[in-house]
C-alpha atoms as a PDB file:
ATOM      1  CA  UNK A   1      -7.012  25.988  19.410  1.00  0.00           C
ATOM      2  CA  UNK A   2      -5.858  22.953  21.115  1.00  0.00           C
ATOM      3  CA  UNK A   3      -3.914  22.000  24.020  1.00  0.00           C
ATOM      4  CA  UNK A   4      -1.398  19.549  25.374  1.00  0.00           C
ATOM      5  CA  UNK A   5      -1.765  17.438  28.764  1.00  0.00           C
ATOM      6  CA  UNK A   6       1.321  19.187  30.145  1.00  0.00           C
ATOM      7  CA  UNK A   7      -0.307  22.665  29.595  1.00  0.00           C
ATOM      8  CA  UNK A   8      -3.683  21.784  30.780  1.00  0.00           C
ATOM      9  CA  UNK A   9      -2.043  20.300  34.117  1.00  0.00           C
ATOM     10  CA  UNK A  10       0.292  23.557  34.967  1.00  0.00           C
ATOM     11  CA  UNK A  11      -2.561  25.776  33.628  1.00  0.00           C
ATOM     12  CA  UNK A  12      -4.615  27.786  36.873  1.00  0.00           C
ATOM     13  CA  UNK A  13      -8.109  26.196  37.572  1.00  0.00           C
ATOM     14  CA  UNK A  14      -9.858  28.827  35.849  1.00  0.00           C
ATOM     15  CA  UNK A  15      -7.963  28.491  32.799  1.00  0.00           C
ATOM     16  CA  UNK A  16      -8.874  24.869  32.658  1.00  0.00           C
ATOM     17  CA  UNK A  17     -12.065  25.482  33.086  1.00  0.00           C
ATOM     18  CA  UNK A  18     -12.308  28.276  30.066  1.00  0.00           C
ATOM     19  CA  UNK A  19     -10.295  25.755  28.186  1.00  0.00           C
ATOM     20  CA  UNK A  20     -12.696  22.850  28.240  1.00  0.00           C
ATOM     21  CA  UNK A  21     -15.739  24.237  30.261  1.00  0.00           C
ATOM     22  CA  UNK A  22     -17.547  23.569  26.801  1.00  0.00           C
ATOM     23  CA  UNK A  23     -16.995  20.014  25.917  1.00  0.00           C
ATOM     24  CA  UNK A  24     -19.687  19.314  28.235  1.00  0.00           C
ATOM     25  CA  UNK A  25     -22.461  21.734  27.421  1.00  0.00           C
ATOM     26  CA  UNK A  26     -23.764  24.436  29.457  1.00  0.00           C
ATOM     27  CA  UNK A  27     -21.521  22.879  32.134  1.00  0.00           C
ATOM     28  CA  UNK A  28     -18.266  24.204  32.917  1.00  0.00           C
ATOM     29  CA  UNK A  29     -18.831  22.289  36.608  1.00  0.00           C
ATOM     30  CA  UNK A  30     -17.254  19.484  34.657  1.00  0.00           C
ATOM     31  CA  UNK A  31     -14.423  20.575  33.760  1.00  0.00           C
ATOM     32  CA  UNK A  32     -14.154  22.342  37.459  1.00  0.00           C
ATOM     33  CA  UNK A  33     -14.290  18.911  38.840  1.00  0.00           C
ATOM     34  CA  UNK A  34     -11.619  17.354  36.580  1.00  0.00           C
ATOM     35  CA  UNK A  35      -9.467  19.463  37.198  1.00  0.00           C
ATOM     36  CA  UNK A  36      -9.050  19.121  40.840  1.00  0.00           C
ATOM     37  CA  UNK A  37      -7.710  15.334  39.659  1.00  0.00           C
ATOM     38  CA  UNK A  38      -4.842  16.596  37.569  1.00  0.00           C
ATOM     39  CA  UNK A  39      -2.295  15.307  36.471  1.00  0.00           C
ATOM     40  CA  UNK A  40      -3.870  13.190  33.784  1.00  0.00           C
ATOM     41  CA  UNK A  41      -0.885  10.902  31.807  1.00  0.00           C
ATOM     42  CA  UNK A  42      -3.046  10.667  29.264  1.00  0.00           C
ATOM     43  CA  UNK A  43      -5.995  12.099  27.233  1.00  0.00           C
ATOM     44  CA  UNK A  44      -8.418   8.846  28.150  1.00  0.00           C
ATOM     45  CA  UNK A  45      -7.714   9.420  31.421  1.00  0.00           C
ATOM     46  CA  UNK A  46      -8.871  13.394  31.419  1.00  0.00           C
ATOM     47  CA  UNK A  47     -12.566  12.159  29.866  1.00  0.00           C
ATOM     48  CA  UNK A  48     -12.772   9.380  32.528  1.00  0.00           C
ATOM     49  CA  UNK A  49     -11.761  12.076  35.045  1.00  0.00           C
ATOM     50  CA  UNK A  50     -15.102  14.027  33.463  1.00  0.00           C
ATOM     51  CA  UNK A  51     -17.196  11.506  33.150  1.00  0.00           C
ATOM     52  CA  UNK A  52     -16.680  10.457  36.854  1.00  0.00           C
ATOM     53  CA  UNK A  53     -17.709  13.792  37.821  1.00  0.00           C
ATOM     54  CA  UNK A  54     -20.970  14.206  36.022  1.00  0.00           C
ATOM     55  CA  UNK A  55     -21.585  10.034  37.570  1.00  0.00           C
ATOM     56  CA  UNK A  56     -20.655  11.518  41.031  1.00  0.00           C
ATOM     57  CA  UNK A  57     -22.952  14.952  40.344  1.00  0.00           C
ATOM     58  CA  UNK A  58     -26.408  14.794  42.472  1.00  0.00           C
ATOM     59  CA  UNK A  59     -29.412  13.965  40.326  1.00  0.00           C
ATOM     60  CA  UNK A  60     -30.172  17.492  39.583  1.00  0.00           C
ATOM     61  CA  UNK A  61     -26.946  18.743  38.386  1.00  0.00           C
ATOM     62  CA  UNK A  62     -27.278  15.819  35.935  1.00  0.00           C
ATOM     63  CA  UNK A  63     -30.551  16.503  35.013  1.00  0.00           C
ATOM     64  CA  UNK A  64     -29.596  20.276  33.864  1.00  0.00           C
ATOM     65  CA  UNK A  65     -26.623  18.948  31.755  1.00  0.00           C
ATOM     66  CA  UNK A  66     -29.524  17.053  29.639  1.00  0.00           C
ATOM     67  CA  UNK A  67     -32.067  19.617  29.816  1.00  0.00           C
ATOM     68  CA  UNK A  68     -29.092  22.282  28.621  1.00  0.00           C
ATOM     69  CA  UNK A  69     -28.630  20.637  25.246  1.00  0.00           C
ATOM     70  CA  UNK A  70     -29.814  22.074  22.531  1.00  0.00           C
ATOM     71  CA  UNK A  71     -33.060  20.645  20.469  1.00  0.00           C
ATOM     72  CA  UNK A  72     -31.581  19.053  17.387  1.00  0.00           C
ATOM     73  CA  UNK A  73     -32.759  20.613  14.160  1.00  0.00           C
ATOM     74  CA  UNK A  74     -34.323  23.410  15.635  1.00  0.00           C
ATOM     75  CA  UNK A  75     -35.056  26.839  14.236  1.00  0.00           C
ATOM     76  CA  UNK A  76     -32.177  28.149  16.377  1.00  0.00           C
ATOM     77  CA  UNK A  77     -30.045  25.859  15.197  1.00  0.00           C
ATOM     78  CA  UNK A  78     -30.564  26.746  11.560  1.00  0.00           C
ATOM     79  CA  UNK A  79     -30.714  30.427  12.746  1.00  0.00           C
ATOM     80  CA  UNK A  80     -27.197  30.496  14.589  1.00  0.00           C
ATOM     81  CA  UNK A  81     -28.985  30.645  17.670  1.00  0.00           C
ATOM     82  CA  UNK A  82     -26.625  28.469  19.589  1.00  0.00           C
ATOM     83  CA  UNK A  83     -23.181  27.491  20.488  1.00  0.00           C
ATOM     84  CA  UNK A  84     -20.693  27.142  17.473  1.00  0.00           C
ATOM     85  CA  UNK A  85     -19.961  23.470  18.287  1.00  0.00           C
ATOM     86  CA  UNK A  86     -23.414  22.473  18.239  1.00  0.00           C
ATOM     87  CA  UNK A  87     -24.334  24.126  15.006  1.00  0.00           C
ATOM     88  CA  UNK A  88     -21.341  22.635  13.080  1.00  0.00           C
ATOM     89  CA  UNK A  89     -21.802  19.132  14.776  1.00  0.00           C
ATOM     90  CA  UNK A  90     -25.799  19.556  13.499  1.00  0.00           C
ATOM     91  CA  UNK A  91     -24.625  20.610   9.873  1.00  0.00           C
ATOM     92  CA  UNK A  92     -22.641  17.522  10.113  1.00  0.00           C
ATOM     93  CA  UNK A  93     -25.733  15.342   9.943  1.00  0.00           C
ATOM     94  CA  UNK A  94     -27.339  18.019   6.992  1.00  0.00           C
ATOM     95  CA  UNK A  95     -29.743  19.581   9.537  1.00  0.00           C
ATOM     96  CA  UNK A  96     -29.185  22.449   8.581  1.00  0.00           C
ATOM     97  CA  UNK A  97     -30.371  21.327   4.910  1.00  0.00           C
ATOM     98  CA  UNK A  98     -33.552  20.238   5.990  1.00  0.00           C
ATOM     99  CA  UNK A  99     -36.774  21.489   4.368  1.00  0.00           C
ATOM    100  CA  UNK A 100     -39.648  23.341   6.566  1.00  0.00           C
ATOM    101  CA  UNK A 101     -41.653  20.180   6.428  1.00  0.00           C
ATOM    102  CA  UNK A 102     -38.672  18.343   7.767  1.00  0.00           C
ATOM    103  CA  UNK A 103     -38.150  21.444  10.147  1.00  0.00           C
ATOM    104  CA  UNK A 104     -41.408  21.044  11.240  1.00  0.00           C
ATOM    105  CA  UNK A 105     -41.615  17.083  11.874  1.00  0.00           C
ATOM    106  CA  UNK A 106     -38.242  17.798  13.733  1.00  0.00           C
ATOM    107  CA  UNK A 107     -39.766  20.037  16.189  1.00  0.00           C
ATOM    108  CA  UNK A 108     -43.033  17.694  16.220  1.00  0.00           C
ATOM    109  CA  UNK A 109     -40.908  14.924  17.668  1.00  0.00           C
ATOM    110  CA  UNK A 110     -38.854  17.078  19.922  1.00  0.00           C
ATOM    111  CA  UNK A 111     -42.360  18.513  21.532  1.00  0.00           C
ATOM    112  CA  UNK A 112     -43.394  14.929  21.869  1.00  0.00           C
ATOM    113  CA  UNK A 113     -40.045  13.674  23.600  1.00  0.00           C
ATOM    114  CA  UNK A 114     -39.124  16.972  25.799  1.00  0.00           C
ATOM    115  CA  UNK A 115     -43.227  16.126  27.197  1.00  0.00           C
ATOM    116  CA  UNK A 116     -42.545  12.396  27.746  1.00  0.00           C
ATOM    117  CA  UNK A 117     -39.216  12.791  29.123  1.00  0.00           C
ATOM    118  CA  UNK A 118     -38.108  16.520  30.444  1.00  0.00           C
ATOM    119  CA  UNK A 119     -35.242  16.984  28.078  1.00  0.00           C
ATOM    120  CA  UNK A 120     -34.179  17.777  24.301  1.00  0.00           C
ATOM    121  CA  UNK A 121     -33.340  14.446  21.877  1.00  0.00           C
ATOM    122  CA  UNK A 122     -29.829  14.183  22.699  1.00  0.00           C
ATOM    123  CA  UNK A 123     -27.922  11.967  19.905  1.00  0.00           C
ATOM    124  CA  UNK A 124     -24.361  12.333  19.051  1.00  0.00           C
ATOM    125  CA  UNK A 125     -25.040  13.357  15.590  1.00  0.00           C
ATOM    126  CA  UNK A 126     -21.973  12.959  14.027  1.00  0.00           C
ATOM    127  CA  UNK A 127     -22.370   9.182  14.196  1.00  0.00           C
ATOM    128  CA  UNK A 128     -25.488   9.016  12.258  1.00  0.00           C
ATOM    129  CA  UNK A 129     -26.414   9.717   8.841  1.00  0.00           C
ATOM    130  CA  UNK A 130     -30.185  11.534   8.074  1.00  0.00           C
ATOM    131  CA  UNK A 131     -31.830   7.974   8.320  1.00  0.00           C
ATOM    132  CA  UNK A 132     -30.182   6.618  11.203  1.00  0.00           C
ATOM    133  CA  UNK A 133     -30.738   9.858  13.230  1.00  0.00           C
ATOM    134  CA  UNK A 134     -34.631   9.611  12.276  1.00  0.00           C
ATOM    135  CA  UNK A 135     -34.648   6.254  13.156  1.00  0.00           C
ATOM    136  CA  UNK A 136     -32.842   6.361  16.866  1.00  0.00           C
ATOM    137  CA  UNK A 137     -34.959   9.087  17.167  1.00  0.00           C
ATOM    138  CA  UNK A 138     -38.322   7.083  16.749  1.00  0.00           C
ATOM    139  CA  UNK A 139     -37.174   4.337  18.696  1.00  0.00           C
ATOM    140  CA  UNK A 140     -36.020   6.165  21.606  1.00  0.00           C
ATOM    141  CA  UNK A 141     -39.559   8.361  21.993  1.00  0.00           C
ATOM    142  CA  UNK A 142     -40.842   4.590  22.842  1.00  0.00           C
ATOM    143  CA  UNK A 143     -38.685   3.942  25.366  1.00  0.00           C
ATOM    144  CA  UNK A 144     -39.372   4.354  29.495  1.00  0.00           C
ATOM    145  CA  UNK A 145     -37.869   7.729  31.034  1.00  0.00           C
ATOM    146  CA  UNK A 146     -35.245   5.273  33.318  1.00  0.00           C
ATOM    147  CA  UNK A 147     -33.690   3.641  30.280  1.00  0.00           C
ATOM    148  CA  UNK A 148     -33.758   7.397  28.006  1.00  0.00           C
ATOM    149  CA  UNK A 149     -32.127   8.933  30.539  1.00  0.00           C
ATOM    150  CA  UNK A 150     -29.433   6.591  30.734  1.00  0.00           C
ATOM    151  CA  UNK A 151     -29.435   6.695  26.988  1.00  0.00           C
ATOM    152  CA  UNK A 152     -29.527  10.451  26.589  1.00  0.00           C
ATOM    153  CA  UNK A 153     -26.085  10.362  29.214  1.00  0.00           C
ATOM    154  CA  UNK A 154     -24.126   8.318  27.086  1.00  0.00           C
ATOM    155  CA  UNK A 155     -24.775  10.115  24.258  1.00  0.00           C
ATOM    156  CA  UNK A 156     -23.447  13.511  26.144  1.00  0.00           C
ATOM    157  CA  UNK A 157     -20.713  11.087  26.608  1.00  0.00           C
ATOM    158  CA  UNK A 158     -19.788  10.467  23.230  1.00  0.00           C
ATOM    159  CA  UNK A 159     -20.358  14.240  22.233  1.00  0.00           C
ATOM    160  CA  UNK A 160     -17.760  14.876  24.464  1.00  0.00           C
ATOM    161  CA  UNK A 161     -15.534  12.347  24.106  1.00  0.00           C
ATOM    162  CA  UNK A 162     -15.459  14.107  20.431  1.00  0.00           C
ATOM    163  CA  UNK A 163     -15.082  17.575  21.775  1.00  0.00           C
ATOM    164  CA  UNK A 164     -12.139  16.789  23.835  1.00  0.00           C
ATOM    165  CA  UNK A 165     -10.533  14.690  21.326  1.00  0.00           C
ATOM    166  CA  UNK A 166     -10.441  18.084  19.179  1.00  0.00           C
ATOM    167  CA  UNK A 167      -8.803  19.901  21.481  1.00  0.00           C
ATOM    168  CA  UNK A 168      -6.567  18.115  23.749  1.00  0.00           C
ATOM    169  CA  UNK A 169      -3.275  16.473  21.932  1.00  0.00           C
ATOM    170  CA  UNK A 170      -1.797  14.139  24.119  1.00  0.00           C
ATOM    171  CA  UNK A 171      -0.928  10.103  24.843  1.00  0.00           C
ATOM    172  CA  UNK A 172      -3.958   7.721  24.999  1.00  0.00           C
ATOM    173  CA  UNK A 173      -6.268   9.116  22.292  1.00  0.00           C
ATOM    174  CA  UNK A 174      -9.949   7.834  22.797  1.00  0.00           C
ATOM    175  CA  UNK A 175     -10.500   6.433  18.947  1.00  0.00           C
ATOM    176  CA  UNK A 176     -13.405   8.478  18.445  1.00  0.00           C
ATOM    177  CA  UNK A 177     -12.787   8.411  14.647  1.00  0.00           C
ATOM    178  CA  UNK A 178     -13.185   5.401  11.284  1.00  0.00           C
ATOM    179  CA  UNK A 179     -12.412   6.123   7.830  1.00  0.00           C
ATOM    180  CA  UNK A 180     -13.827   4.718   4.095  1.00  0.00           C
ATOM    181  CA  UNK A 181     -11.469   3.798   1.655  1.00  0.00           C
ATOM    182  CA  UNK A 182     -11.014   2.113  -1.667  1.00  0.00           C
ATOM    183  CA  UNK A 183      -8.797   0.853  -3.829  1.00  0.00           C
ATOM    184  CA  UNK A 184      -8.926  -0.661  -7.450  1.00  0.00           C
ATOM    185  CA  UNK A 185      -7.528  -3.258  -8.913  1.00  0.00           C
ATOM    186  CA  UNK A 186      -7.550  -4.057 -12.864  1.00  0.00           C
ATOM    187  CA  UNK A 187      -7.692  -7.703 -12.684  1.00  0.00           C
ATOM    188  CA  UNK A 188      -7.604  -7.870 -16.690  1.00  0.00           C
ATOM    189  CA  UNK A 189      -4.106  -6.278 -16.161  1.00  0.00           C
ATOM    190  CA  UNK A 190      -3.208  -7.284 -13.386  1.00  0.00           C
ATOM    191  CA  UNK A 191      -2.163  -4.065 -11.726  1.00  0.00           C
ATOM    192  CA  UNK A 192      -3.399  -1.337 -10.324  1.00  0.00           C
ATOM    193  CA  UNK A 193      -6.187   0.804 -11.788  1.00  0.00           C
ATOM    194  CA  UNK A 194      -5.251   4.481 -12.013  1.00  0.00           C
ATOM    195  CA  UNK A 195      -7.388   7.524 -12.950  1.00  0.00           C
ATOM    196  CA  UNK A 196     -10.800   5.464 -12.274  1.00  0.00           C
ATOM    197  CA  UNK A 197     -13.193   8.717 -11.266  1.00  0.00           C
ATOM    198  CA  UNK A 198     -15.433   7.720  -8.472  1.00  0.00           C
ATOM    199  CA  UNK A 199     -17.847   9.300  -5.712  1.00  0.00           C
ATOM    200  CA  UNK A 200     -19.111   8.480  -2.645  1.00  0.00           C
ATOM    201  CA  UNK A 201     -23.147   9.125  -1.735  1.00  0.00           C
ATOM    202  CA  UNK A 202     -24.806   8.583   1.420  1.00  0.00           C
ATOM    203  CA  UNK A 203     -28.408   7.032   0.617  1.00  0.00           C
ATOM    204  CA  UNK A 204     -30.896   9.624   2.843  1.00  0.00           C
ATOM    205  CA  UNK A 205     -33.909   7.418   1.037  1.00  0.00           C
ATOM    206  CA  UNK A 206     -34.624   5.739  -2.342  1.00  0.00           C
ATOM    207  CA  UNK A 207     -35.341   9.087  -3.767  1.00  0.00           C
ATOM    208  CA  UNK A 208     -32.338  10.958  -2.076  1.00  0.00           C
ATOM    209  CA  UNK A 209     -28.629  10.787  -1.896  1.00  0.00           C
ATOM    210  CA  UNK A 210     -26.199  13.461  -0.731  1.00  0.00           C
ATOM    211  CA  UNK A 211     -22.364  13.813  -2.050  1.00  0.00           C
ATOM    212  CA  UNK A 212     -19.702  12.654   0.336  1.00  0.00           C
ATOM    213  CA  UNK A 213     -16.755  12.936  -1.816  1.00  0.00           C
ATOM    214  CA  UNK A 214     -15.614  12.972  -5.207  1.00  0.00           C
ATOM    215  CA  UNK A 215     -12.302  11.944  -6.789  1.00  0.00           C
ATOM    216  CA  UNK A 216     -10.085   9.590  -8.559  1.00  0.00           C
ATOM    217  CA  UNK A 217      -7.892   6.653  -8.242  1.00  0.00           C
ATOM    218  CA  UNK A 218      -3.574   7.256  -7.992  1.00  0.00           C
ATOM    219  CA  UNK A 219      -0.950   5.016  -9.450  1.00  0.00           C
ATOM    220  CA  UNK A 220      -1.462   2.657  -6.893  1.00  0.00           C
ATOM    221  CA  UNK A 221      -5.087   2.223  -7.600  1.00  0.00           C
ATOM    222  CA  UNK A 222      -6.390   4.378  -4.592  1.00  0.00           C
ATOM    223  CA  UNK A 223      -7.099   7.782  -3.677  1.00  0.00           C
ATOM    224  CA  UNK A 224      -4.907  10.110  -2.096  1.00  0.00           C
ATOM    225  CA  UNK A 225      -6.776  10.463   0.914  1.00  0.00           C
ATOM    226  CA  UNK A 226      -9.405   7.960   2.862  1.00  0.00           C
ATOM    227  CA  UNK A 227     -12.795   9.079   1.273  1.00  0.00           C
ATOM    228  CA  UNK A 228     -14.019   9.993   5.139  1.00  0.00           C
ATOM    229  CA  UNK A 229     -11.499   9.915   7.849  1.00  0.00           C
ATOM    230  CA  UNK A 230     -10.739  12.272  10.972  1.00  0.00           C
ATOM    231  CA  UNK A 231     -14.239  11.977  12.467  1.00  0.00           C
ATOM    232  CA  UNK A 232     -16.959   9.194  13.213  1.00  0.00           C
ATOM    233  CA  UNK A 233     -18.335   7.697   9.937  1.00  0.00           C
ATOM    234  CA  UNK A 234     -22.025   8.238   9.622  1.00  0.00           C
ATOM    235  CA  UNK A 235     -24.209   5.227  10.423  1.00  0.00           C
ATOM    236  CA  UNK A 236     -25.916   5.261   7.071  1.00  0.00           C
ATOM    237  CA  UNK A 237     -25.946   2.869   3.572  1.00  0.00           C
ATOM    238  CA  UNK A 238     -23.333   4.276   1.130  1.00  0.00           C
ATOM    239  CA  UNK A 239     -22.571   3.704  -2.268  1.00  0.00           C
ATOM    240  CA  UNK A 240     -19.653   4.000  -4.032  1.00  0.00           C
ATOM    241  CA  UNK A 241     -19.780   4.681  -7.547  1.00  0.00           C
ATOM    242  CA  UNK A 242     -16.788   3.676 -10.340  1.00  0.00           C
ATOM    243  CA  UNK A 243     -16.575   5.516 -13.401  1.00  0.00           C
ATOM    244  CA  UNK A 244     -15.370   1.535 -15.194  1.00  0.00           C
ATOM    245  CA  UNK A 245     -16.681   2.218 -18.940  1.00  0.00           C
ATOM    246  CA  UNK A 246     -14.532   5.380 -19.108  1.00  0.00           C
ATOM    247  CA  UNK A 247     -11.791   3.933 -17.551  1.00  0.00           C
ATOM    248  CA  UNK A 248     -11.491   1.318 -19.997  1.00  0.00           C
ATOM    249  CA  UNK A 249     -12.585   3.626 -23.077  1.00  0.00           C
ATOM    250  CA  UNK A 250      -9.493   5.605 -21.854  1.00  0.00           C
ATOM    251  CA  UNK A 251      -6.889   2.185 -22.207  1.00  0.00           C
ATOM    252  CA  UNK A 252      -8.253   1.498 -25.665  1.00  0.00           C
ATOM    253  CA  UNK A 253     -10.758  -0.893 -25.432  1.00  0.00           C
ATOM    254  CA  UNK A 254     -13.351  -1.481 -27.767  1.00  0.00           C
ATOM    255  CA  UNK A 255     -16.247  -1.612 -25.215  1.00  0.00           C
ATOM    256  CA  UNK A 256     -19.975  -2.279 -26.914  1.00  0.00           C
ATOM    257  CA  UNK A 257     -22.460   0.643 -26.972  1.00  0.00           C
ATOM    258  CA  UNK A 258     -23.778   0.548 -23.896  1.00  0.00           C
ATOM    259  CA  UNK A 259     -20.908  -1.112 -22.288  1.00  0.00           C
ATOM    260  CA  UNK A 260     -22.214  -3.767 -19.847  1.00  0.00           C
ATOM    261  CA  UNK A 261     -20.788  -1.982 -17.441  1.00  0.00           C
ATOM    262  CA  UNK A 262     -20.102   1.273 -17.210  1.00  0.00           C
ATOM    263  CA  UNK A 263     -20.556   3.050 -13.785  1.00  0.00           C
ATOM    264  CA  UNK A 264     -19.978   0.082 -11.157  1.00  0.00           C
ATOM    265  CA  UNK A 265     -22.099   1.058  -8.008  1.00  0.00           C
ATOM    266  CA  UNK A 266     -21.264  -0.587  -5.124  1.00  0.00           C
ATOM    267  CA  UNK A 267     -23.963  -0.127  -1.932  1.00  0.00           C
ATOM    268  CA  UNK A 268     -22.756  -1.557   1.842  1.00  0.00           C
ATOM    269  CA  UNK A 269     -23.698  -0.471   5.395  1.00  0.00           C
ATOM    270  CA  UNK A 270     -22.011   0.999   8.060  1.00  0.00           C
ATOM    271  CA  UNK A 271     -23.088  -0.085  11.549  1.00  0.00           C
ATOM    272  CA  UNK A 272     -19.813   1.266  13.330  1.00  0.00           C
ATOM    273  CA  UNK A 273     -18.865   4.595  13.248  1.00  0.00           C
ATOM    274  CA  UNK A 274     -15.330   4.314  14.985  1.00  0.00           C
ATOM    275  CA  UNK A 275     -14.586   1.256  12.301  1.00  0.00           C
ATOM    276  CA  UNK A 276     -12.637   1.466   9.045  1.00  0.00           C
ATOM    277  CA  UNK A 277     -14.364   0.168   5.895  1.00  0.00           C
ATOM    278  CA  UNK A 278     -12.428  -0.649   3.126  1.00  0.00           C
ATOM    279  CA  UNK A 279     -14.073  -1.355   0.033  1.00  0.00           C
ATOM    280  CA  UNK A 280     -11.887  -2.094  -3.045  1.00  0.00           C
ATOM    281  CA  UNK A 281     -13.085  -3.177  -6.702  1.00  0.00           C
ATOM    282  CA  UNK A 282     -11.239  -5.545  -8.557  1.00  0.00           C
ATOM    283  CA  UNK A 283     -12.603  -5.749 -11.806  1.00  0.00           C
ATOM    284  CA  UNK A 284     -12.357  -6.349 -16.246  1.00  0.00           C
ATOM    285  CA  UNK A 285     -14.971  -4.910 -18.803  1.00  0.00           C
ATOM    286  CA  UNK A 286     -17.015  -7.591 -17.553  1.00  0.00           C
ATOM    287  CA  UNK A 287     -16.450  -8.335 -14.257  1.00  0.00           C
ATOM    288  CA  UNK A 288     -16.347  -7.139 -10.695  1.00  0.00           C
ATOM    289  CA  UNK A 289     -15.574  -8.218  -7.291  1.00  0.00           C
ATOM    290  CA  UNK A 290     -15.717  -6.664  -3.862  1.00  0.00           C
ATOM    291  CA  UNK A 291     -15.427  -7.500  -0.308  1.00  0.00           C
ATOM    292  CA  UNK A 292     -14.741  -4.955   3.273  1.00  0.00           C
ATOM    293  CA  UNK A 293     -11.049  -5.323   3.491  1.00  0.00           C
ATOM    294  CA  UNK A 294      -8.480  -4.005   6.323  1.00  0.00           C
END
């Protein structure tokens, strides 16, 4: 369900607060707060108007915002153990794919931070692939309990900058989204290459990739939709994978057995998760070309 800035302004305090007492979790105060600041013109100005309350909150009541959050990959997680939003934003990540050795190296690293610092990991998860999350996660049990604190904060930030984004519709959206897309070009042609199958992996390791999305290339050389788009784009190493040889067996061409190339991978980064990436292929039998367009 999701709500406009008009409604949410006329609406009573206490359906304010039941409408967005859970973007920040456990911690319907927040919302309480905002609300006493309404009107909002626009949806940027609601978060500010929440994060300036949790800023203004006494140390404590900060504190217990952290300490609410829920461990990330933990058995009650996988279990259904906690709130709907936090299970589907850990599935996001594949933590709830994780094997029990991974389970248990999860909850070895959670023991170790919660005893250094006080409080559960908190990452925003759906800006990280597997890798990334395992490496913030290592970096951050080194850090000093001043600095993780402030860290751990601005990740409830961006967790709920997500949340609110999902269910407020309104002026001044908070660009909490990017987007991967493609496009081919035939350059032996010169047009447009259509009906080029191609998929998208995420690279967990050298020994492990999980499917993003799978699907195939329009009139105009593109897909019909951005390969991700609507949410945060991982922080992980993708490839993108182009079905050329077929392609080209399909137009007639008398390609060698193998062809020299036949499935075109193409590996990049992504570093920012709000960003778009647009990675096209322009490429013959016996060529190919890429670069991050716009």
């Amino acid at each position: 369900m999701t709500f406009s800035l008009a409604d949410l302004d006329g609406m009573p305090e206490s359906d304010f607060v039941a409408a967005l007492g859970a973007v920040f979790e456990h911690a319907p105060w927040v919302a309480r707060a905002a609300a006493a600041r309404r009107p909002f013109g626009t949806v940027a100005a609601l978060y500010a108007a929440m994060c300036a309350a949790v800023e203004a909150a006494p140390e404590a009541m900060r504190h217990a915002l952290l300490a609410g959050h829920p461990e990330l990959a933990g058995r009650a997680a996988r279990d259904g153990a906690i709130a709907p939003d936090s299970i589907a934003e850990q599935a996001a990540a594949g933590l709830d794919r994780l094997s029990d050795a991974e389970y248990a190296r999860f909850a070895a690293m959670n023991a170790a931070y919660r005893s250094r610092f006080g409080i559960p990991f908190i990452l925003c998860v759906k800006r990280h692939g597997r890798a990334s999350l395992m490496a913030a996660f290592e970096d951050r049990l080194a850090s000093d309990p001043e600095t993780e604190f402030r860290t751990a904060q601005a990740e409830v930030f961006r967790i709920a900058a997500i949340r609110l984004g999902a269910l407020v519709e309104g002026d001044g959206t908070l660009g909490t989204t990017g987007r991967i897309s493609t496009h081919v070009l035939d350059t032996m042609l010169g047009k447009p290459a259509a009906g080029v199958a191609l998929e998208l992996v995420e690279i967990v390791s050298e020994m492990e990739t999980a499917l993003v999305a799978r699907t195939h290339t329009n009139a105009d050389g593109r897909t019909d939709a951005p390969l991700i788009s609507g949410r945060p784009v991982p922080i992980a190493v993708y490839e993108l994978r182009f079905a050329l040889g077929d392609y080209h067996r399909r137009l007639g061409i008398d390609l060698p057995r193998p062809a020299f190339l036949d499935v075109v991978p193409l590996r990049f980064g992504v570093a920012e998760p709000e960003a778009h990436y647009h990675v096209p292929l322009a490429a013959t039998p016996w060529s190919f070309q890429t670069y991050r367009g716009s």
